[in-house]
Every structure is written in structure tokens, then in C-alpha cells.
C-alpha atoms as a PDB file:
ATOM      1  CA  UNK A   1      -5.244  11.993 -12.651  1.00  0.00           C
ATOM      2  CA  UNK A   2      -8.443  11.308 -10.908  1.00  0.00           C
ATOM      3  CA  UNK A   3      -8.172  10.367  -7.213  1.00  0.00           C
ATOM      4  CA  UNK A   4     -11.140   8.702  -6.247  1.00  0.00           C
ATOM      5  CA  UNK A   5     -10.272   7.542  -2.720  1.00  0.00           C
ATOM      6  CA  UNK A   6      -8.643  11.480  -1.837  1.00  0.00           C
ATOM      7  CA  UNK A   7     -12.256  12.609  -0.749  1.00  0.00           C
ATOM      8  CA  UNK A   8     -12.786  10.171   1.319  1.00  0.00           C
ATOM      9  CA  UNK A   9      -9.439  10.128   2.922  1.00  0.00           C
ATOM     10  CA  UNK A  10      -9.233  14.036   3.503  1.00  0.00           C
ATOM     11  CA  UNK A  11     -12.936  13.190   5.610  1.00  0.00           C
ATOM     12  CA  UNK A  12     -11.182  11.135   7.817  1.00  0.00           C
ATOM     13  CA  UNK A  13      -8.334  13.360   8.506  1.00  0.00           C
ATOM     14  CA  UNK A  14     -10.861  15.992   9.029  1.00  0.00           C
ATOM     15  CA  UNK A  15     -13.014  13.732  11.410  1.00  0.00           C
ATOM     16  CA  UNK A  16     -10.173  12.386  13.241  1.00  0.00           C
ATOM     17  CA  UNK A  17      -8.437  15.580  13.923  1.00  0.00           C
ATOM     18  CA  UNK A  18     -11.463  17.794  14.464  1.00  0.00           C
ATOM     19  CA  UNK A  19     -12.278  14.962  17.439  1.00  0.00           C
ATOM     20  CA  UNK A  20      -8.254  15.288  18.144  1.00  0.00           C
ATOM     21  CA  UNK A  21      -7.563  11.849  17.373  1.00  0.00           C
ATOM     22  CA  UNK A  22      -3.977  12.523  16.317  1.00  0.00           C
ATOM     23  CA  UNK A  23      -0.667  10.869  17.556  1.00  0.00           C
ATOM     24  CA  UNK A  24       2.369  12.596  16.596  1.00  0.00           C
ATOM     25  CA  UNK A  25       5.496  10.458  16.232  1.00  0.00           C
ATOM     26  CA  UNK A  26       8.465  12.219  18.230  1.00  0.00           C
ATOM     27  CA  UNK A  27       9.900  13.115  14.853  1.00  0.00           C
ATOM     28  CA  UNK A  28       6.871  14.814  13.988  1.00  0.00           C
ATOM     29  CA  UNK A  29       6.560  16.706  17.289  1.00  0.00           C
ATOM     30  CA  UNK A  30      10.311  17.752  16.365  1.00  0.00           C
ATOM     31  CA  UNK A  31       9.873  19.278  13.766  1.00  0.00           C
ATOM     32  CA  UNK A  32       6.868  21.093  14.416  1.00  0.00           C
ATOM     33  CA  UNK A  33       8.669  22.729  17.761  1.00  0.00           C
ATOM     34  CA  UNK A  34      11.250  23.802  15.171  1.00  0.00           C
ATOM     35  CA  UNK A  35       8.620  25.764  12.888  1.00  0.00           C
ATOM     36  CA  UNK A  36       9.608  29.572  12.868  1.00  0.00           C
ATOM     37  CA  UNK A  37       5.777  30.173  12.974  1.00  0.00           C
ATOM     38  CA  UNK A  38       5.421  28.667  16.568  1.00  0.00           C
ATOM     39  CA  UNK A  39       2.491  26.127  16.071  1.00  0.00           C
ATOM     40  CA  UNK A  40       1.630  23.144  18.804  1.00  0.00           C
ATOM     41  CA  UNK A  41      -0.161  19.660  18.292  1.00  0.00           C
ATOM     42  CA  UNK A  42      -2.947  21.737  18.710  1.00  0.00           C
ATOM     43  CA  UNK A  43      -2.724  23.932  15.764  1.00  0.00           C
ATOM     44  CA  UNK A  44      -1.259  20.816  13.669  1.00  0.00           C
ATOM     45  CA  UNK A  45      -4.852  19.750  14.203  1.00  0.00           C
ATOM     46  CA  UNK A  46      -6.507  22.654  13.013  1.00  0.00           C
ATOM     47  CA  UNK A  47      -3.997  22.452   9.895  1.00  0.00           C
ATOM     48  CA  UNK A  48      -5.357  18.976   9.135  1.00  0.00           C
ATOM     49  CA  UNK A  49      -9.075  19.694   9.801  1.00  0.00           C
ATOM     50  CA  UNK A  50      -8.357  22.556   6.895  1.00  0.00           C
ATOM     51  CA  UNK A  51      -6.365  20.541   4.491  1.00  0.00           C
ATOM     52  CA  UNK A  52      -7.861  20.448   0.686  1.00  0.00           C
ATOM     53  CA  UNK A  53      -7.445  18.269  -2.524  1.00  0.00           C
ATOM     54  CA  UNK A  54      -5.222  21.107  -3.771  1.00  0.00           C
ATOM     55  CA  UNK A  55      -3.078  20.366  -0.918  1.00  0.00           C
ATOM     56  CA  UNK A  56      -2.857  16.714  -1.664  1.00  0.00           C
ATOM     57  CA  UNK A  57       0.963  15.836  -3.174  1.00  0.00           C
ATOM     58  CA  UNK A  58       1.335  12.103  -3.312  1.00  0.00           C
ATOM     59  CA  UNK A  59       0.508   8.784  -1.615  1.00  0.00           C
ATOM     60  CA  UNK A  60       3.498   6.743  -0.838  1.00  0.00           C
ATOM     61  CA  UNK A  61       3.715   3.364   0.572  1.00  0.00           C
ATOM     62  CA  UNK A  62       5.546   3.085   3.993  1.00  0.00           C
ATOM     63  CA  UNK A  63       8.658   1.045   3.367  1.00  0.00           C
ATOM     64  CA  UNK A  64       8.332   0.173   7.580  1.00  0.00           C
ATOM     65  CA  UNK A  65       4.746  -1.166   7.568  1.00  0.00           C
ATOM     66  CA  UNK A  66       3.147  -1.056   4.615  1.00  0.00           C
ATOM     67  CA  UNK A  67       0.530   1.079   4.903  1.00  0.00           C
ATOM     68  CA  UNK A  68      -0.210   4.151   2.435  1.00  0.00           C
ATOM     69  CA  UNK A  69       1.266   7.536   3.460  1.00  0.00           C
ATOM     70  CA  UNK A  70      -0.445  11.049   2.432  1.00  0.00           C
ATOM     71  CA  UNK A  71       1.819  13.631   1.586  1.00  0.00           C
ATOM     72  CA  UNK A  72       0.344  17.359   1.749  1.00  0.00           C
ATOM     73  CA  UNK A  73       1.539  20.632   1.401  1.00  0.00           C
ATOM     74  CA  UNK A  74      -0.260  23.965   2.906  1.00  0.00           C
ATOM     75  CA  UNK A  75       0.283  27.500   3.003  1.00  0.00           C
ATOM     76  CA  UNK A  76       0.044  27.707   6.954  1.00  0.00           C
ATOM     77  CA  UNK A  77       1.283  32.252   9.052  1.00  0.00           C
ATOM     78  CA  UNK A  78       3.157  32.750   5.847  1.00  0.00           C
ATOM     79  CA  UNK A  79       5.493  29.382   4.919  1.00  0.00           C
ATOM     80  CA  UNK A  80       4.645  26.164   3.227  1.00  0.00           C
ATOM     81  CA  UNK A  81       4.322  23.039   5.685  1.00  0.00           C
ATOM     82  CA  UNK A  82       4.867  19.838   4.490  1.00  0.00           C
ATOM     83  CA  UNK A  83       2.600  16.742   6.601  1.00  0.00           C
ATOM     84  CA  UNK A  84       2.740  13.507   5.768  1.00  0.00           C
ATOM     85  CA  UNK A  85       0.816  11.459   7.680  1.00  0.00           C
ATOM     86  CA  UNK A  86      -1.026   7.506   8.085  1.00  0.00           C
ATOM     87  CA  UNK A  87      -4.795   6.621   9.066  1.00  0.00           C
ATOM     88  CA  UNK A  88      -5.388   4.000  11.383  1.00  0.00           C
ATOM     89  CA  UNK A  89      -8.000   3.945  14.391  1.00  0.00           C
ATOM     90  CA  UNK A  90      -6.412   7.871  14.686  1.00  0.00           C
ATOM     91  CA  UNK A  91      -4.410   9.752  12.045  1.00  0.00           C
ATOM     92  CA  UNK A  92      -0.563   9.319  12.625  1.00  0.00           C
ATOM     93  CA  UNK A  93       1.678  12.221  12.139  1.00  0.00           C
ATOM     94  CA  UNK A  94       4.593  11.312  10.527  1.00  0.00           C
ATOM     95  CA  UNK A  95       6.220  14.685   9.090  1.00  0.00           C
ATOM     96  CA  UNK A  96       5.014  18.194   9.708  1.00  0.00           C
ATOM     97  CA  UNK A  97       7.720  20.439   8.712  1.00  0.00           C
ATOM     98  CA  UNK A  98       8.803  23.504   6.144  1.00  0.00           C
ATOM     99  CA  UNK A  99       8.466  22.636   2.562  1.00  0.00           C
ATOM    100  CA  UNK A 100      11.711  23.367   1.821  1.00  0.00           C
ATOM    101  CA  UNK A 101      13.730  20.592   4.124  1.00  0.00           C
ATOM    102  CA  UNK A 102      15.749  18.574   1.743  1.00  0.00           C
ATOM    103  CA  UNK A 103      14.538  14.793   2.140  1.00  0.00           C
ATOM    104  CA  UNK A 104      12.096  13.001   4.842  1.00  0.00           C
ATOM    105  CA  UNK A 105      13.069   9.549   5.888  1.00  0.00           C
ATOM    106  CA  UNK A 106      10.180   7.321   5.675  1.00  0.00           C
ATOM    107  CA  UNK A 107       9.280   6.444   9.867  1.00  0.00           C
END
């Protein structure tokens, strides 16, 4: 399935992070202190300047606000992290975790 709009949303995230226009909801921050590979909010931005359409898993619709959700997974020292994140006037963090975690609650 072509995905028009993906290009144009992975700029963004690029932009936005690259500039370090990120807000990470607590959950977020959470879970990436609880990474075995040790990253910061600072690394989580160089993940998302990095990410690629081959990354890209779905786009969901936040049951909270409404507004579309990007799910991504990425090879990042070794394990598979799992980001899911918003755009707004800065890119929102909502999940940045291990692949493997059973279930993410929609924030």
C-alpha cells in the first residue's frame, strides 16, 4: 500500500527532532529509562532524526484526542525499539520502548 503522506511526515519528525522539538510524555520518558541499552531524550532524538519508511508500522488514531499516531519500529545498540509518537507544533513522544512489550495503552 502506497503511503503518500509517510514522506512528508518522516520530514517533520526529522525537522522537529533534529531542532529538538520533542516533548516526551512521562510514560514515554519511563520507558526509555528502562531500555537495557541506556539511551536519554537525547538519543531518542537522534533515533527519530534516523527513522525510515521501512521503519514505518502503522498510523493509528488516538482514541484520547483524535489526532493520528505513527507507530515505528528500529533496530537501535542491538534491540528493536518501538516509538509511537504525534506531530503538533513539536513531535510528542508517546511510546519509546522494546519491541517485544506486550500491549501499549493509547495516552
Amino acid at each position: 500500500m502506497r503511503r503518500r503522506w509517510l514522506p512528508e511526515v518522516l520530514e517533520r519528525v526529522h525537522e522537529l527532532a533534529s531542532e529538538g522539538r520533542v516533548r516526551f510524555i512521562m510514560k514515554a520518558l519511563r520507558e526509555l529509562a528502562a531500555l537495557e541499552i541506556g539511551l536519554d531524550e537525547e538519543d531518542a532524538c537522534h533515533v527519530l532524526v534516523s527513522l525510515a519508511s521501512s521503519d514505518f508500522v502503522e498510523r493509528l488514531v488516538s482514541k484520547k484526542t483524535g489526532e493520528w499516531m505513527y507507530v515505528f519500529t528500529t533496530p537501535v545498540g542491538g534491540v528493536v525499539v518501538y516509538v509511537k509518537l504525534i506531530l503538533r507544533s513539536d513531535c510528542v513522544v508517546i511510546s519509546f520502548h522494546e519491541e517485544e512489550r506486550p500491549g501499549d495503552e493509547d495516552e
